[in-house]
Protein backbone atom coordinates (compact mmCIF):
# COMPACT_ATOMS: atom_id res chain seq x y z
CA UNK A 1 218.86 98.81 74.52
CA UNK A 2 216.86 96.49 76.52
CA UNK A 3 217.63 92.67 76.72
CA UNK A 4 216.47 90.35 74.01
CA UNK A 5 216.68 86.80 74.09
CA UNK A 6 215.39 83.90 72.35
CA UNK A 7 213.65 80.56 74.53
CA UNK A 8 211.06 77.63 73.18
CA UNK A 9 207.71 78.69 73.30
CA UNK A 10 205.86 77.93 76.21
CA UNK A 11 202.10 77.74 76.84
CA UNK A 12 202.11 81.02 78.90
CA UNK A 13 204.25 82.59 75.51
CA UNK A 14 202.18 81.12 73.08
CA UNK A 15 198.94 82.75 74.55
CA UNK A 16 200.56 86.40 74.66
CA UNK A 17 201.41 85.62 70.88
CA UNK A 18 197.97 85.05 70.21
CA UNK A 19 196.92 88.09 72.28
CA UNK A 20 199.30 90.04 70.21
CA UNK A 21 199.09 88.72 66.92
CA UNK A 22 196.45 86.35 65.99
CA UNK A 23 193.18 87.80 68.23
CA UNK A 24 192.37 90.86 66.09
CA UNK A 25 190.72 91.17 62.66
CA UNK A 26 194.08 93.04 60.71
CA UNK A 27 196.78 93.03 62.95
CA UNK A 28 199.26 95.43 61.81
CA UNK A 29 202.47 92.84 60.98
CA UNK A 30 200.10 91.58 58.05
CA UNK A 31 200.31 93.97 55.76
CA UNK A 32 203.99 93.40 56.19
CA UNK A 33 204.70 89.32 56.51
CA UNK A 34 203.70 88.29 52.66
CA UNK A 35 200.79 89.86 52.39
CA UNK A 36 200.08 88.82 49.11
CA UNK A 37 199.33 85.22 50.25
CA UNK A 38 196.25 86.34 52.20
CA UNK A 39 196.00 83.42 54.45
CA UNK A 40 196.22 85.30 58.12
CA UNK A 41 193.42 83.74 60.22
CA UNK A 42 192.03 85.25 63.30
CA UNK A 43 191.52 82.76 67.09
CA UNK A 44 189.13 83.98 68.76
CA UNK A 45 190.09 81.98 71.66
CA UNK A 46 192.92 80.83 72.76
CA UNK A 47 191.93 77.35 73.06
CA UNK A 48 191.28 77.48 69.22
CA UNK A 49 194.80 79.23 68.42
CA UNK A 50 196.34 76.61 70.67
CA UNK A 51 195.38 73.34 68.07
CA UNK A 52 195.85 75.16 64.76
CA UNK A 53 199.25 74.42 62.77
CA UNK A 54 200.43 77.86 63.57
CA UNK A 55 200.85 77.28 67.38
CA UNK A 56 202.29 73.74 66.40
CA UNK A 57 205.05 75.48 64.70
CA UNK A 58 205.51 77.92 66.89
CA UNK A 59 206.36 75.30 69.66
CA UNK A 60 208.23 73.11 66.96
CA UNK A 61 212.45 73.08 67.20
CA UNK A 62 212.06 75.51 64.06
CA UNK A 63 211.04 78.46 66.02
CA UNK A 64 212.04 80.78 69.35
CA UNK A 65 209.99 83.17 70.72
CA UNK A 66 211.51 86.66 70.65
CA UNK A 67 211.87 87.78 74.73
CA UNK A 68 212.08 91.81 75.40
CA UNK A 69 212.41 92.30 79.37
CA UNK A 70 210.96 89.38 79.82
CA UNK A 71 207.94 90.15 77.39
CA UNK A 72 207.11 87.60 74.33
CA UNK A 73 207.07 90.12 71.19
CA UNK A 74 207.50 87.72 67.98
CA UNK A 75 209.03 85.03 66.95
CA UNK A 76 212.08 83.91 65.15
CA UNK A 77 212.13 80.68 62.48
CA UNK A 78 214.04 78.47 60.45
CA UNK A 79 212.57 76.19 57.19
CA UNK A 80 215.04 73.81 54.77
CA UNK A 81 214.08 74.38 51.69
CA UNK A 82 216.21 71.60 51.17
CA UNK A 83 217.57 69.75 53.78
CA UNK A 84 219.88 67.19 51.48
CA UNK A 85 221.81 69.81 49.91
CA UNK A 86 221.76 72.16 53.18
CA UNK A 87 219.44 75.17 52.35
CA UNK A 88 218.05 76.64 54.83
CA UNK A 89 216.16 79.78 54.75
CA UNK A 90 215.39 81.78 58.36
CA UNK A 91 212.11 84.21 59.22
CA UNK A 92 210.71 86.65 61.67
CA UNK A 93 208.01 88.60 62.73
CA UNK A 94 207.87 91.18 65.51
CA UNK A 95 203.72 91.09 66.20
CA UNK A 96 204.05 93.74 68.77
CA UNK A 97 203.88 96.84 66.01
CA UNK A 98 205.02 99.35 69.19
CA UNK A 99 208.61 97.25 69.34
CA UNK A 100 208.92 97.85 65.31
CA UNK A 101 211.99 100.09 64.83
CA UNK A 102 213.83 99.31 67.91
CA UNK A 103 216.44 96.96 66.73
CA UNK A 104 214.94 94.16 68.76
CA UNK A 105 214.50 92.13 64.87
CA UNK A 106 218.32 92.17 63.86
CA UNK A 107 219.44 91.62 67.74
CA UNK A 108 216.93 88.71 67.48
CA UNK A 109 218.12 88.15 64.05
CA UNK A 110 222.13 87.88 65.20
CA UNK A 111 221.13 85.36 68.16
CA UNK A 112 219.22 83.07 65.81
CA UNK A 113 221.99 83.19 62.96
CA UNK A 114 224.87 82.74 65.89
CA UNK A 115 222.86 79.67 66.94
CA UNK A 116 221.86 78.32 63.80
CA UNK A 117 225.43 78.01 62.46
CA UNK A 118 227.19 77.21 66.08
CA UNK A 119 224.57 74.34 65.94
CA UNK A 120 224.49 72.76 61.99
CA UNK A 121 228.67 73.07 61.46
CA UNK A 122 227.96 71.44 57.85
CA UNK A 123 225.68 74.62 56.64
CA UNK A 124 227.09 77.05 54.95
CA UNK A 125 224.47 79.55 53.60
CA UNK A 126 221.28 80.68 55.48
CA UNK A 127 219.02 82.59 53.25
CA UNK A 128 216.17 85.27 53.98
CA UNK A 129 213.64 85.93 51.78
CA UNK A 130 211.25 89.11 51.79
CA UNK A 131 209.46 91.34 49.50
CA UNK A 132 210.33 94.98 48.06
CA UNK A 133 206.94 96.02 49.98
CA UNK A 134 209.03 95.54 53.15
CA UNK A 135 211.85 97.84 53.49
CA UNK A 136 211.92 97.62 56.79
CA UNK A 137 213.28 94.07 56.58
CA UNK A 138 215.22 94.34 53.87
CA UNK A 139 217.58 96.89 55.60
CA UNK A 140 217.60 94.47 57.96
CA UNK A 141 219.55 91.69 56.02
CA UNK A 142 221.95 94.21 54.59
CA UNK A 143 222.17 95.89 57.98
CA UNK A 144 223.45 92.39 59.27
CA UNK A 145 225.82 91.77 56.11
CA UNK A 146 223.27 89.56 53.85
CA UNK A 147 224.01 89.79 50.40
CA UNK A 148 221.20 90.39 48.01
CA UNK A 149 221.43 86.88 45.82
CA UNK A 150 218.28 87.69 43.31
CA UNK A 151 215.42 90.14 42.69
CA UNK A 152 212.39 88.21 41.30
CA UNK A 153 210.67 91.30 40.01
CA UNK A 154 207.14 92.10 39.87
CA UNK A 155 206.29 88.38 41.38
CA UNK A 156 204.07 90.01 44.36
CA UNK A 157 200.72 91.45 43.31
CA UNK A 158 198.95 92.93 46.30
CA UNK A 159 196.63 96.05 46.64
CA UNK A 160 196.64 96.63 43.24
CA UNK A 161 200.27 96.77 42.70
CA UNK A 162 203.23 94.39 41.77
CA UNK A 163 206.11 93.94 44.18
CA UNK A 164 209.35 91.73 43.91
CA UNK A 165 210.52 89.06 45.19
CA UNK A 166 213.58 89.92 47.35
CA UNK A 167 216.49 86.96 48.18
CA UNK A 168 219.16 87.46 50.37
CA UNK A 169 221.64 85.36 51.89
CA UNK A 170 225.10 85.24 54.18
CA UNK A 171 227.99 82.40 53.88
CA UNK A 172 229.30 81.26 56.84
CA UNK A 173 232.64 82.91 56.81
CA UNK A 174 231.02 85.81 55.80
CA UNK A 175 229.35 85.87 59.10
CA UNK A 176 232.20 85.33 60.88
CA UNK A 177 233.83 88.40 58.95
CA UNK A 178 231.14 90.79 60.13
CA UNK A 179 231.97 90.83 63.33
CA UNK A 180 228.82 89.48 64.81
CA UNK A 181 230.08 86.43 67.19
């Protein structure tokens, strides 16, 4: 498998994450990353990408850009839900639809998880959430030991259809148990 890291966003990753992901009319990772909330907005510049909230976050401490060979192909994130009690809920997206299916998401996935709980020693639960429209991702989270914590069902209305709500989540000593540090 080829080498994946994780590293800040930088200006000259930010811009190949706009090539990638925000410069097109439907990029492909839509229809996948909550679709049902219809808010993806197109740059068509990168000067304009570069101020929106999107690249803000992207540069914030709650994100790392996903490295392949030295390539930016997504991004990895973190969000407390609730910082006071300690929930904490991680994301990604993979905007490079041609690097879908390669494992590079859990690798990424296992870095970010391995440095999220090496790095807040009082947490112990990081959650994922997704949507039954996403398989992909949801094998993901089991794939990496996640436990499936609740089902919203039919929560998710997009194209015409009703989806769930999927939760998942993995203790800390669970972690440790699978193997992956």
């Amino acid at each position: 498998m080829k080498k994946v890291s994780l590293t800040q966003f930088t200006e000259t990753s930010l811009k190949e994450i706009w090539k990638q992901g925000f410069s097109s009319d439907h990029p492909e990772w839509t229809k996948f990353n909550a679709p049902y909330f219809n808010d993806y907005q197109k740059f068509t510049n990168f000067e304009s990408f570069k101020e929106n909230t999107i690249a803000k976050f992207l540069l914030s401490e709650d994100c790392r850009c996903i490295i392949v060979n030295n390539q930016p192909i997504g991004m990895v994130s973190k969000d407390w839900i609730d910082k006071q009690t300690r929930w904490l809920e991680i994301g990604i997206v993979i905007y490079d639809s041609n690097k879908w299916s390669g494992g590079y998401g859990t690798t990424a996935l296992q870095i970010w998880i391995n440095h999220i709980f090496q790095n807040i020693d009082k947490l112990e639960h990081i959650g994922l959430t997704t949507w039954s429209g996403n398989p992909s991702m949801m094998h993901v989270a089991e794939k990496l030991g996640f436990q499936k914590e609740a089902q919203i069902r039919k929560v998710r209305y997009y194209n015409g259809k009703y989806y769930d709500s999927m939760k998942y989540g993995i203790l800390r000593d669970e972690w440790k148990n699978v193997g992956k540090n």
